[in-house]
Protein backbone atom coordinates (compact mmCIF):
# COMPACT_ATOMS: atom_id res chain seq x y z
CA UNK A 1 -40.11 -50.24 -32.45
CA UNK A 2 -40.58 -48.82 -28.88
CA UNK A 3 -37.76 -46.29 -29.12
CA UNK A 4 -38.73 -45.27 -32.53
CA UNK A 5 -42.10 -44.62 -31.22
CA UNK A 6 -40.97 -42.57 -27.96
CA UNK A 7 -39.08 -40.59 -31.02
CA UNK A 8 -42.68 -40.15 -32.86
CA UNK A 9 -44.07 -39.13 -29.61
CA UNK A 10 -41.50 -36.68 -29.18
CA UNK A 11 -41.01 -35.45 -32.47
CA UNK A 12 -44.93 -34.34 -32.27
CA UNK A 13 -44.61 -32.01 -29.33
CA UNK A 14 -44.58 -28.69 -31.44
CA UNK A 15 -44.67 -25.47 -28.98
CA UNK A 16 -48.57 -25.87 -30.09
CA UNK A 17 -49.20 -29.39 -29.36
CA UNK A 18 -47.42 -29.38 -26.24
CA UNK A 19 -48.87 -26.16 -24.79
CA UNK A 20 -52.20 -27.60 -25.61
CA UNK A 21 -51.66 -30.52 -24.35
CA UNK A 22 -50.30 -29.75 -21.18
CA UNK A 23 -53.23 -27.45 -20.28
CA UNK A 24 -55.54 -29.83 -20.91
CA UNK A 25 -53.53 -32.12 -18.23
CA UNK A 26 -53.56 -29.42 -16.12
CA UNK A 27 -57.03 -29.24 -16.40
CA UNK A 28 -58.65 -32.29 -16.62
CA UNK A 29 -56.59 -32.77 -13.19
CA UNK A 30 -57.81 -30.23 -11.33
CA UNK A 31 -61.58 -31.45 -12.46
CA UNK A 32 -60.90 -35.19 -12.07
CA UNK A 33 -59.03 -34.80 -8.29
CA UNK A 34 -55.85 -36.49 -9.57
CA UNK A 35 -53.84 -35.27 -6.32
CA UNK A 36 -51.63 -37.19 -3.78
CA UNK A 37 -52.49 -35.51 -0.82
CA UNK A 38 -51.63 -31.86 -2.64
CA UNK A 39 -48.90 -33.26 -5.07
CA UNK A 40 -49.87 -33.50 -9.16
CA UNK A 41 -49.88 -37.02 -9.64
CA UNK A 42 -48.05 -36.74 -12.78
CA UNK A 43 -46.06 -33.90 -14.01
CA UNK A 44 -44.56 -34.99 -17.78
CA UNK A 45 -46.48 -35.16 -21.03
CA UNK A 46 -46.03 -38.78 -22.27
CA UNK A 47 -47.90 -42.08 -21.43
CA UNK A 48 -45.92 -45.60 -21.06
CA UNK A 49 -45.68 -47.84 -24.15
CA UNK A 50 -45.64 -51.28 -24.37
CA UNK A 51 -45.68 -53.35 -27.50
CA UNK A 52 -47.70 -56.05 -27.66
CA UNK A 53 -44.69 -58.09 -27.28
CA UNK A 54 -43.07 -56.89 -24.55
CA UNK A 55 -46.37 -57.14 -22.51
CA UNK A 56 -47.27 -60.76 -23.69
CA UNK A 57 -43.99 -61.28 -22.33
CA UNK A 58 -44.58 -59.54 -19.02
CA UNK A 59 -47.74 -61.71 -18.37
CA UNK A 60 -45.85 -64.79 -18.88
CA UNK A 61 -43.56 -63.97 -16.54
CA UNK A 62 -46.34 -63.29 -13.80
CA UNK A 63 -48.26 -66.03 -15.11
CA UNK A 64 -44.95 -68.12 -14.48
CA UNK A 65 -44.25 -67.28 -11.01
CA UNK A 66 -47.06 -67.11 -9.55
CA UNK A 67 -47.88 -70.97 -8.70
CA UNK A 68 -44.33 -70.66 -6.58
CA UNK A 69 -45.87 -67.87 -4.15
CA UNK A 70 -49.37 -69.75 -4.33
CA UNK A 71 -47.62 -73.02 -3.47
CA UNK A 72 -45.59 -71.31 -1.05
CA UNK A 73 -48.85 -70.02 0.95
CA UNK A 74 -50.23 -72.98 0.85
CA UNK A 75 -47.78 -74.96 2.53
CA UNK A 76 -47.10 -72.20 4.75
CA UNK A 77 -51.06 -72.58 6.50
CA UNK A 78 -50.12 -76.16 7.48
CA UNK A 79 -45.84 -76.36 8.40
CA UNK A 80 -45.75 -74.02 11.01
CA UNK A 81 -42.08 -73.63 10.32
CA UNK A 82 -42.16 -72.86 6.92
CA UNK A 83 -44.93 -70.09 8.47
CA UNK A 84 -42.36 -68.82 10.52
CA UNK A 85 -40.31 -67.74 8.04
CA UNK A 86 -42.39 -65.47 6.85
CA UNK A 87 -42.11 -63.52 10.16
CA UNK A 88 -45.80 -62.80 11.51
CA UNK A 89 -46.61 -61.26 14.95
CA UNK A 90 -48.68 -62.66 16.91
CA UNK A 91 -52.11 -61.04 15.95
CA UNK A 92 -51.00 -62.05 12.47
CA UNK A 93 -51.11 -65.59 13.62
CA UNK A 94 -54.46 -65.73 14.64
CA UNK A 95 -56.30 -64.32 12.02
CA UNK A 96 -54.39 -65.68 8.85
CA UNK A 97 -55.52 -68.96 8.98
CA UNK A 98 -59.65 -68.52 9.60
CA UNK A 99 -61.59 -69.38 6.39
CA UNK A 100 -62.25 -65.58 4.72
CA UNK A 101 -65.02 -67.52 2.06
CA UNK A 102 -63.64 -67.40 -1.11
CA UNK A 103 -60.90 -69.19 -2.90
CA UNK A 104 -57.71 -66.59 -2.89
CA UNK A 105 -55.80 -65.11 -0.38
CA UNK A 106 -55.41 -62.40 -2.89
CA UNK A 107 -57.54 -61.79 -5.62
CA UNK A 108 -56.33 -58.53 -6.03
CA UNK A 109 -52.86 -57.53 -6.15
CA UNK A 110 -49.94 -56.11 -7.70
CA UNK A 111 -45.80 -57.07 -8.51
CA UNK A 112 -43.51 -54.03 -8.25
CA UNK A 113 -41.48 -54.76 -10.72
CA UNK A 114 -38.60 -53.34 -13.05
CA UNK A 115 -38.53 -54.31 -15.99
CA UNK A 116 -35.77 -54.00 -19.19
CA UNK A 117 -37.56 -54.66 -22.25
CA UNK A 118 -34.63 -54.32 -24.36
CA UNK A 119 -33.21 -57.31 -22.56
CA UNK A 120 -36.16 -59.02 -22.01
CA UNK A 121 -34.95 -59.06 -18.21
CA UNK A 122 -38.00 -58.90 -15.70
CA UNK A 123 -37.12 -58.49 -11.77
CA UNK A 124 -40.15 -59.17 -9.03
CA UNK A 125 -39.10 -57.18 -5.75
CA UNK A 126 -41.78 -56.72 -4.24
CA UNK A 127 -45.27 -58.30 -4.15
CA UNK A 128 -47.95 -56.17 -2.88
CA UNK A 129 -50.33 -58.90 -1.60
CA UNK A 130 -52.78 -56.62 0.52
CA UNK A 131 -53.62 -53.16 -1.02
CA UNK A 132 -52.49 -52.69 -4.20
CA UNK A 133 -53.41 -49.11 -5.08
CA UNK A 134 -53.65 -46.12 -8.36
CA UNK A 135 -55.95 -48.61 -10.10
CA UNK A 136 -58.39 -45.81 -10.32
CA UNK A 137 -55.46 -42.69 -10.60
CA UNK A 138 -54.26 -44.85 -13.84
CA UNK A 139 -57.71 -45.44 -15.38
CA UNK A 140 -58.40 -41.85 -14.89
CA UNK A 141 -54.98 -40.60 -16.33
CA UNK A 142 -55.74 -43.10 -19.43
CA UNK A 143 -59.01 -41.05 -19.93
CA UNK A 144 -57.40 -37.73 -19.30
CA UNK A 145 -54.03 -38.69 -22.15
CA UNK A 146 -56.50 -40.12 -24.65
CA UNK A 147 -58.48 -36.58 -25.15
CA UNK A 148 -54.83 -34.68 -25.30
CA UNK A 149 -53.94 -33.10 -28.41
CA UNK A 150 -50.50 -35.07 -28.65
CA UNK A 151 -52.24 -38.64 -28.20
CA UNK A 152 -53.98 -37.50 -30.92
CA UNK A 153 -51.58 -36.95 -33.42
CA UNK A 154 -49.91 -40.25 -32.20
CA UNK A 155 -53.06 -42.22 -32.55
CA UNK A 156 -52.38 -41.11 -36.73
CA UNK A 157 -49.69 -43.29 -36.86
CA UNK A 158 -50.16 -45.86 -33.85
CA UNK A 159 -52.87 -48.22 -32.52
CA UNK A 160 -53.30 -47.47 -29.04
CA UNK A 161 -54.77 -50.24 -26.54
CA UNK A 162 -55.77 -48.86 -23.17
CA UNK A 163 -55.59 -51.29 -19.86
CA UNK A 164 -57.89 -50.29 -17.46
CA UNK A 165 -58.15 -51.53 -14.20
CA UNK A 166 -61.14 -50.32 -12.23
CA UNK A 167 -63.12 -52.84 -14.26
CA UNK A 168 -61.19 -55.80 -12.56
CA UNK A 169 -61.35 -54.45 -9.05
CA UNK A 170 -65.36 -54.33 -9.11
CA UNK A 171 -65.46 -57.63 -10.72
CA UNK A 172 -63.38 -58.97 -8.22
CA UNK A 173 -65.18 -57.47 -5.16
CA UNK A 174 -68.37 -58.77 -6.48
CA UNK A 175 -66.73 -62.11 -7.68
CA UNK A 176 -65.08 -62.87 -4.41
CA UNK A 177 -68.69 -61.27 -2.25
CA UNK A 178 -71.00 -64.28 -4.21
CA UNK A 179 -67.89 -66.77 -3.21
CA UNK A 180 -68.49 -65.95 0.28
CA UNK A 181 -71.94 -66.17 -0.14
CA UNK A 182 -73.53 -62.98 -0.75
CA UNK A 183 -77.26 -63.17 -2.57
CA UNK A 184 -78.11 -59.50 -2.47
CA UNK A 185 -76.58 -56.48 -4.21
CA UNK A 186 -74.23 -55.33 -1.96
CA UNK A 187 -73.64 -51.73 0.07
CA UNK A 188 -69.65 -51.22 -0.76
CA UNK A 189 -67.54 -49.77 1.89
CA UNK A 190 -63.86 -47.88 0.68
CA UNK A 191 -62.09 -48.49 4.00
CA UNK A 192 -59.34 -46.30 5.20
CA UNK A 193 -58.53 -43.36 7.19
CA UNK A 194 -60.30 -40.04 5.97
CA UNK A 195 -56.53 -38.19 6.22
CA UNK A 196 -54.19 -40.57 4.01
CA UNK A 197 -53.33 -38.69 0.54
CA UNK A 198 -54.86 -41.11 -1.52
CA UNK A 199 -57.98 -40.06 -0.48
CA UNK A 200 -58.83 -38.25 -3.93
CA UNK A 201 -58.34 -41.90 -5.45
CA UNK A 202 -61.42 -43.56 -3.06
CA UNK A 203 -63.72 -40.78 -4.45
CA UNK A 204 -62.81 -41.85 -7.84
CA UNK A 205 -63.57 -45.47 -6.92
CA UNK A 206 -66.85 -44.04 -5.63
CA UNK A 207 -67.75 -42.94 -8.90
CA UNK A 208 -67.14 -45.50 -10.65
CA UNK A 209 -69.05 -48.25 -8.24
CA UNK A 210 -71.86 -45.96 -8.56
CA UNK A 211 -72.22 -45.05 -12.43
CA UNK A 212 -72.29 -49.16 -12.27
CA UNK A 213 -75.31 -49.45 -10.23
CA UNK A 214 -73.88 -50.03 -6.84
CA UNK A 215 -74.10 -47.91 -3.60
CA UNK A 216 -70.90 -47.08 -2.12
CA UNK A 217 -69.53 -44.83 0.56
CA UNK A 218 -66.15 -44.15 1.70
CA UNK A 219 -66.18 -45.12 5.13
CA UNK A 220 -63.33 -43.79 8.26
CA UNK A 221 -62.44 -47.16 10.22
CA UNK A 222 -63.24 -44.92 13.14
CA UNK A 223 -66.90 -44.59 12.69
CA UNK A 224 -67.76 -47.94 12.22
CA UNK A 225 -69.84 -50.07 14.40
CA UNK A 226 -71.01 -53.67 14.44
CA UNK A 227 -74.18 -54.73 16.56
CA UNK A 228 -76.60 -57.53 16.02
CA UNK A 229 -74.60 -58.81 13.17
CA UNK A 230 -74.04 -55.58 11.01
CA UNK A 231 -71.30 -53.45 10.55
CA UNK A 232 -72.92 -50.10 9.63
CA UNK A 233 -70.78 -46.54 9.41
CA UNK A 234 -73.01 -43.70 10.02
CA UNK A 235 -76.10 -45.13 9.67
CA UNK A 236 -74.30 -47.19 6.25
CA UNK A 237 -75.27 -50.54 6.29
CA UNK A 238 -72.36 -52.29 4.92
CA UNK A 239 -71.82 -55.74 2.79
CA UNK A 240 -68.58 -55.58 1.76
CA UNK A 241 -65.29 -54.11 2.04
CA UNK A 242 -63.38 -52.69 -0.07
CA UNK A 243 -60.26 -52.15 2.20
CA UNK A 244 -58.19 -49.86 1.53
CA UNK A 245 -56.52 -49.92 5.33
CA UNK A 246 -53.89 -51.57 5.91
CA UNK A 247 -54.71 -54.02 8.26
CA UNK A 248 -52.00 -53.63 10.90
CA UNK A 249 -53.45 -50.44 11.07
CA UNK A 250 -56.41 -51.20 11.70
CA UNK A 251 -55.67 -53.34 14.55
CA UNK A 252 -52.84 -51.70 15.77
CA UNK A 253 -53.89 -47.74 15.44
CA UNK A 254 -55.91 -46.95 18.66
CA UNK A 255 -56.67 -49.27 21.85
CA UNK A 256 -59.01 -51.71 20.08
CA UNK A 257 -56.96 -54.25 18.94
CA UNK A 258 -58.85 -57.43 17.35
CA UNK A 259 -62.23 -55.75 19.24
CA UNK A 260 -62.27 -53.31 16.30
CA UNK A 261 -65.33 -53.14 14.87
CA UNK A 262 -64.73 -54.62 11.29
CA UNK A 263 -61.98 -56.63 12.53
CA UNK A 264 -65.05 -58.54 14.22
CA UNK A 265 -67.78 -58.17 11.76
CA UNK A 266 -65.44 -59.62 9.47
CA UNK A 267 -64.34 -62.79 11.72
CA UNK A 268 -67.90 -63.28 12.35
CA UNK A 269 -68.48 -63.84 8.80
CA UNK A 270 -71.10 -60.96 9.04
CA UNK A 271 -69.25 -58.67 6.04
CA UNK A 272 -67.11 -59.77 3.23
CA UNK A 273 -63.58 -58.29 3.36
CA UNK A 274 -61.32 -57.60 0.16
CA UNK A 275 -58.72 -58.64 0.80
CA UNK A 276 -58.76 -60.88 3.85
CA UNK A 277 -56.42 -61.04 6.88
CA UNK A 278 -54.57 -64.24 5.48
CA UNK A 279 -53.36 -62.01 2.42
CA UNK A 280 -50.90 -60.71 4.81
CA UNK A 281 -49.19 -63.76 4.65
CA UNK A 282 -47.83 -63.47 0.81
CA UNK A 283 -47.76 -59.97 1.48
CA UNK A 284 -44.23 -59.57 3.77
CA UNK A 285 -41.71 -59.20 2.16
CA UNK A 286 -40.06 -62.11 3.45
CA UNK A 287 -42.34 -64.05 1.36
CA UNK A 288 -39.67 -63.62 -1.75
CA UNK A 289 -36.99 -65.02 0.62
CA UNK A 290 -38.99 -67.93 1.09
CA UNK A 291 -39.26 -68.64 -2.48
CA UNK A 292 -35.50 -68.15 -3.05
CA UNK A 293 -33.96 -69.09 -0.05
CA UNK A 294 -32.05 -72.62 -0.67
CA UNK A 295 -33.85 -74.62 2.55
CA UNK A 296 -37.41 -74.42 0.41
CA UNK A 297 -36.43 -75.58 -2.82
CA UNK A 298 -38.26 -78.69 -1.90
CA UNK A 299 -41.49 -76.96 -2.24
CA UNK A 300 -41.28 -76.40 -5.85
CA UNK A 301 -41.17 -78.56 -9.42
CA UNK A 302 -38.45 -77.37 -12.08
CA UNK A 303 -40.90 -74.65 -14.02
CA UNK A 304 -41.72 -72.80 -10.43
CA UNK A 305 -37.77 -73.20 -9.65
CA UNK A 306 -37.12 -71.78 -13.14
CA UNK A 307 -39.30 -68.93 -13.17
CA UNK A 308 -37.95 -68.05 -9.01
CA UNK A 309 -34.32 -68.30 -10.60
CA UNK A 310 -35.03 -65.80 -13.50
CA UNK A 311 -37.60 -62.96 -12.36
CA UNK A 312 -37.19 -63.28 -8.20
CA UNK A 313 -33.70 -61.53 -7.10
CA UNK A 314 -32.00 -63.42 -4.04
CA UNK A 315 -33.47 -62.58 -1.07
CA UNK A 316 -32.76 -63.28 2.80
CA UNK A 317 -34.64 -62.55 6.11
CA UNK A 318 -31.69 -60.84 8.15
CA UNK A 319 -30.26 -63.37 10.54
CA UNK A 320 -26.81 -65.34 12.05
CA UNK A 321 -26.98 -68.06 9.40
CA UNK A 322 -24.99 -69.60 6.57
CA UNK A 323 -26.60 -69.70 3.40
CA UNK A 324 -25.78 -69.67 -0.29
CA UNK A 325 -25.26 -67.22 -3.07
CA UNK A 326 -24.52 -67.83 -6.47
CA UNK A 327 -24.24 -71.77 -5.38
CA UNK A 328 -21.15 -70.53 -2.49
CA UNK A 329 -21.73 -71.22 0.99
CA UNK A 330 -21.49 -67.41 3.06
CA UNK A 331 -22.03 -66.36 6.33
CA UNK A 332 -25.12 -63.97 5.72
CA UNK A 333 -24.36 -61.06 8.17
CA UNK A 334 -20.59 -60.75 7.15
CA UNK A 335 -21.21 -61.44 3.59
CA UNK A 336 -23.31 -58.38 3.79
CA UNK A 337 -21.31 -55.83 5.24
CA UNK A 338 -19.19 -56.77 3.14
CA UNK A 339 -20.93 -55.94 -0.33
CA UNK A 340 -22.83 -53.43 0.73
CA UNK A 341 -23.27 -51.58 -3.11
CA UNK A 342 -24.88 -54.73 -4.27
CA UNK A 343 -27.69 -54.79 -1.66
CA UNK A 344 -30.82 -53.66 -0.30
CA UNK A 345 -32.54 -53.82 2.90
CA UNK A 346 -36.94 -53.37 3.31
CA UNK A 347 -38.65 -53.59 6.56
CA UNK A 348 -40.52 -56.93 6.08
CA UNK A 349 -44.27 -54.98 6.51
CA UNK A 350 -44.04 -51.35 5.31
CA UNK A 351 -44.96 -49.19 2.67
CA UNK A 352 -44.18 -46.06 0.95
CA UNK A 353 -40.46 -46.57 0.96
CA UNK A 354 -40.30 -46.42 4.45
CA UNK A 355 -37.36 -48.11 6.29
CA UNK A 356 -35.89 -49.01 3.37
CA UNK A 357 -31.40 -48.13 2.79
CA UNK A 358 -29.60 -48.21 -0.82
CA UNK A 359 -26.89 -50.03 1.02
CA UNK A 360 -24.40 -48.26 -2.24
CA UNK A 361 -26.40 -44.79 -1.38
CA UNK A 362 -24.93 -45.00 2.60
CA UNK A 363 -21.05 -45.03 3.81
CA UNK A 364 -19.76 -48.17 5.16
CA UNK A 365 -20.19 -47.46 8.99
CA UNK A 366 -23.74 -46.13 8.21
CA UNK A 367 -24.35 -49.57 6.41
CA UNK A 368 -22.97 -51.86 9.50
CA UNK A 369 -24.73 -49.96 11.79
CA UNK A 370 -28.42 -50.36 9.45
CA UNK A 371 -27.53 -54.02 9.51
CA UNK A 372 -26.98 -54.68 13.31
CA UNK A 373 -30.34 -52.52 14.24
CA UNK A 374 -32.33 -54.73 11.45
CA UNK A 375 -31.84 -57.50 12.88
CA UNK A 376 -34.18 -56.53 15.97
CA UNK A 377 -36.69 -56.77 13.86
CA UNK A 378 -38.26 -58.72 10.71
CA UNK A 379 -36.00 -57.44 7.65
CA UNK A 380 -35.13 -58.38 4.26
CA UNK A 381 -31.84 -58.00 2.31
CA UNK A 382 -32.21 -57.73 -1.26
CA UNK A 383 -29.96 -58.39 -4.47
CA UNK A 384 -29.80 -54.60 -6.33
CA UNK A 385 -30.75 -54.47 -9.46
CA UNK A 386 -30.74 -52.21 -12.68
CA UNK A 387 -32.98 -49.64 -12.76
CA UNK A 388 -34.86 -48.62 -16.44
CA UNK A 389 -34.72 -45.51 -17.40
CA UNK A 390 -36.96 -43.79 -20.88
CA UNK A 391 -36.95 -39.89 -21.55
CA UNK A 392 -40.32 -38.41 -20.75
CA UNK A 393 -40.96 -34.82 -21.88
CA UNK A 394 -42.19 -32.18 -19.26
CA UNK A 395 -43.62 -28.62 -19.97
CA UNK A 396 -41.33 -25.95 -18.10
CA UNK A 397 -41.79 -21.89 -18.60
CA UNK A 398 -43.16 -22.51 -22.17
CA UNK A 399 -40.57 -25.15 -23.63
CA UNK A 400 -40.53 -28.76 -23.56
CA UNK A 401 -37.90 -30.66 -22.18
CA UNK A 402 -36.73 -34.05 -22.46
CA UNK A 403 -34.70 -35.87 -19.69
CA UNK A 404 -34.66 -39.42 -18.79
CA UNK A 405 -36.27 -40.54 -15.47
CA UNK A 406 -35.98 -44.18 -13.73
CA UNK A 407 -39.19 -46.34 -13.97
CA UNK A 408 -40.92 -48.65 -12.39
CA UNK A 409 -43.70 -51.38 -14.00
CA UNK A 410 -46.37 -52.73 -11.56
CA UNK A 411 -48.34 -55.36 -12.75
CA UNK A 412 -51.86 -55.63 -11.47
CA UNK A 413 -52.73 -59.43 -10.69
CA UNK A 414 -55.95 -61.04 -10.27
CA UNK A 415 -56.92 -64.10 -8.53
CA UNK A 416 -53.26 -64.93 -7.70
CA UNK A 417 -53.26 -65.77 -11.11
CA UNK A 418 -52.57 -63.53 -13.82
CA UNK A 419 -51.94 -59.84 -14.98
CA UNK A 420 -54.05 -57.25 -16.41
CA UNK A 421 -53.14 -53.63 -16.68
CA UNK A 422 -49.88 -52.20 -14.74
CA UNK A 423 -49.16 -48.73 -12.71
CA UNK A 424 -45.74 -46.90 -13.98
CA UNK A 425 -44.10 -44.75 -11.53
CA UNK A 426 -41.44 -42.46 -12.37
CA UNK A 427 -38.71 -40.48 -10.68
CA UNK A 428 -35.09 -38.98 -10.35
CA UNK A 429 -34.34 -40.70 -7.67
CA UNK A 430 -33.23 -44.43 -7.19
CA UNK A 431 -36.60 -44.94 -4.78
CA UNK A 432 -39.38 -45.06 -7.29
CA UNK A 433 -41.71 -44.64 -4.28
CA UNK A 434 -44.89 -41.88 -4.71
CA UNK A 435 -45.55 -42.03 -1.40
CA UNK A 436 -41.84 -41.58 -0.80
CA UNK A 437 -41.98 -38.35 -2.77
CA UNK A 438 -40.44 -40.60 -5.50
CA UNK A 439 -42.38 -38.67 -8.64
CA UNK A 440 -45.02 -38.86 -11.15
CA UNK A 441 -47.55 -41.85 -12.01
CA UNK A 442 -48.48 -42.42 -15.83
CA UNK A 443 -51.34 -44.44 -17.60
CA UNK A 444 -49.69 -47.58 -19.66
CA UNK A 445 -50.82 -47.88 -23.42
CA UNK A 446 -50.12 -51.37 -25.75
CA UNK A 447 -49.33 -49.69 -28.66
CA UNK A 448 -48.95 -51.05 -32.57
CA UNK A 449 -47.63 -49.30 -35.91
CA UNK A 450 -50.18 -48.84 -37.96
CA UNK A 451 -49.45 -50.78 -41.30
């Protein structure tokens, strides 16, 4: 059904349709702010599809693996060993393990996943523990595709089911602010550098905290202050955060260290913070070699083990050690020069694509040489796997044209717990990374035939 509806969609992009359509994107863009940094945030003239089966299938697959990383966390707060694979520093260590006031490390966060529904094959490679972003860009984009001329004509022959998102986030702020113990209505702060290129997307948060009754400012880390147990930002008495900032920047940018400002207020227990300093634990990316790496299988019961062995690809912390793959016993550094076009290597806390090396996109010597300098620092090898790809329709000099694109699907997850609504990235290139320059973001619609 999906690829006979990509056809529909397709088939419905007369000259008219799509040169309507594709104005109104333009437009609605320009008035909505839907910009990374100065980039379009998308550029093509179709939405994701899902049917209802292939996402009910999706959230069973988050809903299955998540218990492993929760169990995992867990046990990582009291075996300092098992913490130490996850590869902290040392400002990491003190912080991660101080009671935030509310039950989840995580209550907001998102899987970057690929995903074959054709197969029914689901890969986890990355989970974004700390800030997971384009909740609002996607919600927006969902508004924006749902007034175009070509959803309309779709919408004739197919039930459409949005997923927002921006919903979830303020529910979970407030959830997680009356879990620490917050009585009042609270003064929300967007935390992050006035600079980064998402900065069009915290202005669309704004809005939407506001047109729900709530005061909310977008607030520079650098012009905060905390004094007789308030953290205020230009005269902005603030309640809780909504950070935005990664927190290793915001202890590490500047002279300040664990002095900063909200870095205090927050230890203090004076604000609430979403989410806390111990999400950084779940939030390396080591944290997927923990859960697949043979020396923890102890840690989990034969569902979690199950669900690690079918959506999780194999995944090692670089290192002189013997471990297995595929049930063999291999020497891990060898083993990996060796087979370089089968592997990946990430930078166990960055973002954006940074750091990371398609070891089958590099020569051999290149790839030796990435290996030995990774292992000065925290860094993860990771099984490759196959990339999706769908044809998406652009508008170029009047025509439409149809090429296929690689694709990412990002589930959102709430409370550690389960998935609701998902960001789609797309690009030409094998790093599906917007910040990387990796392409266009879409909205994500269930769809059904009509009958």
């Amino acid at each position: 059904m999906l690829s006979e509806a990509i056809e529909t969609y397709h088939n419905l992009l007369t000259p008219d349709v799509a040169r309507e359509s594709w104005d109104q994107l333009q437009d609605q863009a320009k008035r909505r702010g839907l910009f990374f940094g100065t980039r379009e945030v998308t550029t093509v003239l179709r939405p994701r599809f899902f049917t209802t089966e292939q996402y009910y299938f999706l959230q069973s697959a988050i809903g299955a693996v998540m218990p492993a990383f929760d169990k995992a966390y867990r046990a990582a707060l009291e075996d300092d060993k098992l913490r130490a694979q996850f590869h902290l520093n040392d400002w990491e260590e003190a912080v991660v393990r101080e009671n935030f006031g509310f039950a989840e490390p995580s209550p907001s966060a998102r899987m970057d996943t690929f995903y074959l529904p054709e197969w029914g094959v689901v890969q986890f490679t990355e989970y974004n523990a700390e800030i997971p972003a384009a909740q609002a860009y996607t919600d927006v984009l969902t508004e924006i595709f749902l007034g175009m001329r070509s959803m309309g004509e779709f919408q004739k022959e197919y039930e459409v089911r949005p997923l927002p998102t921006r919903n979830q986030m303020l529910h979970t702020l407030l959830d997680s602010y009356r879990q620490w113990g917050g009585t009042t209505r609270p003064n929300i702060a967007i935390l992050d550098w006035k600079e980064v290129p998402t900065y069009s997307e915290f202005v669309l948060f704004k809005e939407y905290f506001e047109s729900q009754g709530y005061t909310a400012e977008i607030v520079d880390p650098r012009d905060c202050e905390y004094a007789n147990g308030k953290l205020t930002a230009n005269g902005f008495e603030i309640n809780l955060v909504y950070k935005r900032v990664l927190i290793s920047e915001l202890v590490e940018r500047g002279d300040l260290g664990l002095e900063h400002p909200v870095v205090r207020a927050v230890r203090d227990n004076a604000v609430c913070m979403v989410n806390p300093f111990a999400c950084k634990i779940l939030h390396k990316k080591a944290s997927l070699a923990v859960l697949t790496d043979e020396r923890n299988e102890y840690l989990f019961n034969s569902d979690e083990a199950l669900a690690i062995a079918n959506y999780i690809p194999w995944t090692r912390v670089l290192e002189e050690r013997e471990t297995t793959y595929n049930g063999e016993k291999v020497d891990l550094m060898p083993f990996l020069a060796q087979n370089k076009d089968e592997f990946v290597v990430k930078p166990n806390d960055e973002y954006g694509g940074k750091g990371i090396v398609l070891g089958w996109t590099v020569s051999q010597s290149e790839w030796e040489q990435t290996l030995q300098e990774r292992l000065r620092e925290p860094t993860i090898a990771q099984k490759k796997v196959t990339l999706p790809e769908e044809p998406f329709p652009s508008f170029v000099d009047g025509d439409v044209q149809i090429y296929n694109r690689m694709l990412d699907t990002d589930p959102y997850i709430w409370y550690g717990s389960y998935m609701s609504g998902s960001l789609c990235r797309l690009s030409t290139a094998a790093l599906l990374n917007v910040t990387a320059g990796g392409g266009s973001t879409v909205p994500t619609f269930v769809i059904e035939e009509r009958g």
